[in-house]
N, C-alpha and C. Protein backbone atom coordinates (compact mmCIF):
# COMPACT_ATOMS: atom_id res chain seq x y z
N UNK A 1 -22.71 -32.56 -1.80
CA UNK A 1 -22.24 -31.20 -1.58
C UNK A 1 -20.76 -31.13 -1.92
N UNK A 2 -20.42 -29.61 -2.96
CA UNK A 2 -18.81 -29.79 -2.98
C UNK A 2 -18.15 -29.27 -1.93
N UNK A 3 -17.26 -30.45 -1.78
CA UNK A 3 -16.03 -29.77 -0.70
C UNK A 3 -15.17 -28.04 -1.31
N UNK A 4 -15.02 -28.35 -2.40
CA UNK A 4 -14.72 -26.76 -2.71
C UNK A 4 -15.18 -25.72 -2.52
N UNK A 5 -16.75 -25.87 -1.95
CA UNK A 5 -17.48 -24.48 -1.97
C UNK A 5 -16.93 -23.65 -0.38
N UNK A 6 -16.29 -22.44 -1.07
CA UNK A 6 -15.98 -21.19 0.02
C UNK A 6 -16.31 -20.08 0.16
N UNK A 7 -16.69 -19.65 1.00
CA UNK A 7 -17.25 -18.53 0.85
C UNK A 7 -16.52 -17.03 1.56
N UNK A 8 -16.64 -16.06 0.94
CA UNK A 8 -15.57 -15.07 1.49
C UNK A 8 -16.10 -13.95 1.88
N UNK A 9 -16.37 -13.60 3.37
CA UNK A 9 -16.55 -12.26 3.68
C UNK A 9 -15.60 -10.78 3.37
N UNK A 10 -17.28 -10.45 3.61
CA UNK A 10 -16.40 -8.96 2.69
C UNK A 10 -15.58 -8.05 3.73
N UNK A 11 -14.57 -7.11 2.85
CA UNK A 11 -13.93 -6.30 3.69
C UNK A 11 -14.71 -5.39 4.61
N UNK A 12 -14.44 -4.76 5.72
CA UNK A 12 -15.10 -4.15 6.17
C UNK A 12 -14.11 -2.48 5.76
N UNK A 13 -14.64 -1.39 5.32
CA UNK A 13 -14.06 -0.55 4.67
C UNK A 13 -13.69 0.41 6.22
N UNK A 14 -12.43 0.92 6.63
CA UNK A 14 -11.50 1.65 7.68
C UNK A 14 -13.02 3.02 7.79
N UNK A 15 -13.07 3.77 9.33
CA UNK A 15 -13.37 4.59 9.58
C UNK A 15 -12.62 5.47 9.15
N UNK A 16 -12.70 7.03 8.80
CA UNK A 16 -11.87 8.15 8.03
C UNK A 16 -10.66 8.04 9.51
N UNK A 17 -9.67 8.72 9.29
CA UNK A 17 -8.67 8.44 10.16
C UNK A 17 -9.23 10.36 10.68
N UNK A 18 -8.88 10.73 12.06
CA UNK A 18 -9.49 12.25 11.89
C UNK A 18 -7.57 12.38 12.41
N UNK A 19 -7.61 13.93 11.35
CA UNK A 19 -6.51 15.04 11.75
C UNK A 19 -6.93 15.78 12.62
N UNK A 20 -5.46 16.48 13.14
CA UNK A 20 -5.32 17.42 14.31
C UNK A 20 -5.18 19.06 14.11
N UNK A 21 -4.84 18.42 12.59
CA UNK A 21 -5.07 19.87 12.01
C UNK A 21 -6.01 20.35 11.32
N UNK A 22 -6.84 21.73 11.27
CA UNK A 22 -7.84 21.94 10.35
C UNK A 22 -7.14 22.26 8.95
N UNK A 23 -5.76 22.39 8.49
CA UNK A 23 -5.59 23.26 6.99
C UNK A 23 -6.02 21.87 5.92
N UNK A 24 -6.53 20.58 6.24
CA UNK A 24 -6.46 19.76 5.45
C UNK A 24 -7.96 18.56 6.22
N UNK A 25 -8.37 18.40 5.10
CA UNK A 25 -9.44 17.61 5.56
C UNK A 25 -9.48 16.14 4.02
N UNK A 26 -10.20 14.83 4.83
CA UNK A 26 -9.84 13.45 3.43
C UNK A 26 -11.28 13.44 3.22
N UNK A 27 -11.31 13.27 1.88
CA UNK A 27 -13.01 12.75 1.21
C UNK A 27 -12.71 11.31 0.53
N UNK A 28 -13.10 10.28 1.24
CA UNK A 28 -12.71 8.95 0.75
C UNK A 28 -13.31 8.96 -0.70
N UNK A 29 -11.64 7.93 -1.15
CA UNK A 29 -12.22 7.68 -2.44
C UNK A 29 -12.25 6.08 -2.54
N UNK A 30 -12.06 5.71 -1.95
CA UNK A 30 -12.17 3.78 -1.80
C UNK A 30 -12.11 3.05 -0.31
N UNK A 31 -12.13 2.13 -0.35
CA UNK A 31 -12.86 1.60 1.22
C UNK A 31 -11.36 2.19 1.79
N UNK A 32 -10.53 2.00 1.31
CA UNK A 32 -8.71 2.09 2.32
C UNK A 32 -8.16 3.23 2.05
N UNK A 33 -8.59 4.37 1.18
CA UNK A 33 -7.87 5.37 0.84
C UNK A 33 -9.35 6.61 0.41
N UNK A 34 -8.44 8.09 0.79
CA UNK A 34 -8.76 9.07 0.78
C UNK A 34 -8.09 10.07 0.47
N UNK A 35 -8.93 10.67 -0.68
CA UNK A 35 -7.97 12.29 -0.94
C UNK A 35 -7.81 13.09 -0.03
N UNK A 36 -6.59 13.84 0.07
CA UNK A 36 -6.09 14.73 1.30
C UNK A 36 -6.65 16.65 0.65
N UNK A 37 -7.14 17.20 0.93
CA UNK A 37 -7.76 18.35 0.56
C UNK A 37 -7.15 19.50 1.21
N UNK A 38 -6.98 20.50 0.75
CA UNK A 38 -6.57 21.35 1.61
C UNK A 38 -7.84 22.62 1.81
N UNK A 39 -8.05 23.69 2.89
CA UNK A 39 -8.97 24.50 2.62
C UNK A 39 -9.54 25.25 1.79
N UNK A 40 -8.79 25.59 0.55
CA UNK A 40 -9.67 25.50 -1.10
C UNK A 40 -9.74 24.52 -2.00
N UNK A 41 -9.92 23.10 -1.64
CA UNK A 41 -10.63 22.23 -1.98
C UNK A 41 -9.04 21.83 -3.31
N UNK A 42 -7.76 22.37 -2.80
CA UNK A 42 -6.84 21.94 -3.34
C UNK A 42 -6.34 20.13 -3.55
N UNK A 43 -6.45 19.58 -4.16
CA UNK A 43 -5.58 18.19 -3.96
C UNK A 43 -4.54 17.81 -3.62
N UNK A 44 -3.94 17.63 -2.66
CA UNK A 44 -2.25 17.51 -2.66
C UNK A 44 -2.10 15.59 -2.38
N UNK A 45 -3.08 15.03 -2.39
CA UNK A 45 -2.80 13.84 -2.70
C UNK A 45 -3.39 12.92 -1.74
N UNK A 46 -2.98 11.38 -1.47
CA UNK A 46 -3.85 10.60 -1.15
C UNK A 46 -3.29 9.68 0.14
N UNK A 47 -4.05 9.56 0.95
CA UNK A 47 -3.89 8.58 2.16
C UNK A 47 -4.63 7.62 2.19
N UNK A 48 -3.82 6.40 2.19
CA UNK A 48 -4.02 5.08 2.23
C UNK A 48 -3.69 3.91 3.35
N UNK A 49 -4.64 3.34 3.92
CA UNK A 49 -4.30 2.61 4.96
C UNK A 49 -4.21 1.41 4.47
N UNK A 50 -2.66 0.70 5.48
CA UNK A 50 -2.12 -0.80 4.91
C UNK A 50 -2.24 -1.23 6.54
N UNK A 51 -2.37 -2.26 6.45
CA UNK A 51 -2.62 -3.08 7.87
C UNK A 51 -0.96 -3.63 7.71
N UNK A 52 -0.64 -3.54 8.71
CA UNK A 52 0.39 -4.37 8.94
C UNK A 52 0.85 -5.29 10.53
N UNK A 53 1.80 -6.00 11.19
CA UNK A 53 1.68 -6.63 11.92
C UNK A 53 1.74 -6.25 13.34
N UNK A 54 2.56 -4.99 12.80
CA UNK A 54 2.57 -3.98 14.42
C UNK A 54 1.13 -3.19 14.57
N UNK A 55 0.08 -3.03 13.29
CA UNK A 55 -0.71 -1.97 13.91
C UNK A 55 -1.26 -1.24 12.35
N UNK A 56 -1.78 -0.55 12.05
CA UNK A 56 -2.28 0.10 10.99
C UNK A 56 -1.09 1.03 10.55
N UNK A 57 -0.73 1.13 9.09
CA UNK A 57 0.14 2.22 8.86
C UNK A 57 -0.46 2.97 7.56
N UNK A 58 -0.22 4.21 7.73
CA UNK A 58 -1.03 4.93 6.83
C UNK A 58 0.19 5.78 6.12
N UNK A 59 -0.21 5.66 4.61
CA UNK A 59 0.58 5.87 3.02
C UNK A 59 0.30 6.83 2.94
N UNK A 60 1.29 7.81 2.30
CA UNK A 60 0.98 8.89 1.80
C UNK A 60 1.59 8.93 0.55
N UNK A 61 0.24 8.74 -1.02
CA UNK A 61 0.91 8.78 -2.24
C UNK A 61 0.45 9.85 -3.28
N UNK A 62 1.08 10.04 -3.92
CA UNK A 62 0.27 11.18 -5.24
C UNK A 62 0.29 9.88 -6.56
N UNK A 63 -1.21 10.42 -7.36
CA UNK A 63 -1.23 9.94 -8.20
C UNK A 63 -0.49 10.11 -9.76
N UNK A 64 0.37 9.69 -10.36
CA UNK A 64 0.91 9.97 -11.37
C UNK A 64 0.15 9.59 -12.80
N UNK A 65 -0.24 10.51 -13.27
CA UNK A 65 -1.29 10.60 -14.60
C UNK A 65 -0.57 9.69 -15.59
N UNK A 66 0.70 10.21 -15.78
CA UNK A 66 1.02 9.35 -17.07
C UNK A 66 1.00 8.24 -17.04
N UNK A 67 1.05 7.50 -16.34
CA UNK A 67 1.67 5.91 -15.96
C UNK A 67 0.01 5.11 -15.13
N UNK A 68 -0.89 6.13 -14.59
CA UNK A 68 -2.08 5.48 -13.98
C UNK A 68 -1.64 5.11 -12.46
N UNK A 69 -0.72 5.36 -12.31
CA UNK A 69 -0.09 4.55 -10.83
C UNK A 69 0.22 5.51 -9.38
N UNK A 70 0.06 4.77 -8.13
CA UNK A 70 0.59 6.27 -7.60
C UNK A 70 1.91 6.11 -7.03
N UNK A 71 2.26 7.24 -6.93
CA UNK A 71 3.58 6.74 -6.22
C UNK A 71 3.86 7.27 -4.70
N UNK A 72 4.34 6.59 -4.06
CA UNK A 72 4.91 6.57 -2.77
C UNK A 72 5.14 7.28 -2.37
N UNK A 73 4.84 8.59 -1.11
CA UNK A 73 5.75 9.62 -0.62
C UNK A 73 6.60 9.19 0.51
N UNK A 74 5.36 8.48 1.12
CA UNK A 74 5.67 8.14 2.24
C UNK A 74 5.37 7.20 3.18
N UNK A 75 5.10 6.28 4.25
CA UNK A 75 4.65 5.39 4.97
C UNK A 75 4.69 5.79 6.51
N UNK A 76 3.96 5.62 7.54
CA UNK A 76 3.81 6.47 8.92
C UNK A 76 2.95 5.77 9.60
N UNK A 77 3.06 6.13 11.13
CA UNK A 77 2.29 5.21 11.71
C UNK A 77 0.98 6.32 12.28
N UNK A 78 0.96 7.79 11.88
CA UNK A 78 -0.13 8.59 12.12
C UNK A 78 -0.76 9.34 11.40
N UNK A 79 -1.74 9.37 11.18
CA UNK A 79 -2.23 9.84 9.65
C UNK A 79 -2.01 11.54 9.62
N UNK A 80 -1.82 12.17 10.68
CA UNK A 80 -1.27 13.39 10.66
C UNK A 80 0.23 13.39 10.07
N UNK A 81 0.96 12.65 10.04
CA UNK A 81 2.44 12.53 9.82
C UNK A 81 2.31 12.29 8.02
N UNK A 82 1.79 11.42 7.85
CA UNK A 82 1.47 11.19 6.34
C UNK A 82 1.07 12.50 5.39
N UNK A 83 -0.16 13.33 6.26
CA UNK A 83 -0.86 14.54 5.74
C UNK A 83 0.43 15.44 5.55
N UNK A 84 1.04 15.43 6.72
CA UNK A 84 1.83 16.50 6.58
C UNK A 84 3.00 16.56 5.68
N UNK A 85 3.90 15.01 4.80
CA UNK A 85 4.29 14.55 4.13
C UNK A 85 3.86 15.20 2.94
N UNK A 86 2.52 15.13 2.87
CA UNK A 86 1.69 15.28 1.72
C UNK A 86 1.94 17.39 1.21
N UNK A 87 1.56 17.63 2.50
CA UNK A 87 2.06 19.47 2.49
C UNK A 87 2.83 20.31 1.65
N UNK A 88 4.37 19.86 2.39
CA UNK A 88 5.49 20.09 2.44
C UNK A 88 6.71 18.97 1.10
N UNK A 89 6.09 18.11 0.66
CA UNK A 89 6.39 17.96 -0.41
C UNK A 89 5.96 18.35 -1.77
């Protein structure tokens, strides 16, 4: 038998994070991240959860077309704080 053989469990993909507000609701688009929607099915961009050592922190980024990449608005420790990031920018 090889000593090299490892085997790797899979991620387990985050429950939707729920808001406090109704003007915005997330439709996941990958196990850690979800589009942020507004009540006409507007896009204003994406929330992403990063684990970190204090506790879960949740991203708030828009995707930038030209480049494929997203970029950063923001970082927060409540996914309402992120959404609202997402708003007002």
């Amino acid at each position: 038998m090889s000593d090299s053989l490892t085997t790797y469990l899979p991620e387990v993909p985050y429950a939707t994070p729920r808001l406090s507000s109704p003007r915005e609701h997330l439709v996941r688009a990958a196990d850690h991240l979800w589009r942020v929607q507004d009540r006409t099915e507007r896009l204003l961009g994406h929330l992403r959860i990063v684990a970190d050592p204090l506790g879960l922190r949740y991203r708030a980024e828009r995707l930038h077309l030209a480049t494929g990449t997203f970029r950063l608005v923001g970082e927060f420790w409540r996914p309402d704080d992120a959404v609202a990031a997402l708003r007002y920018s």
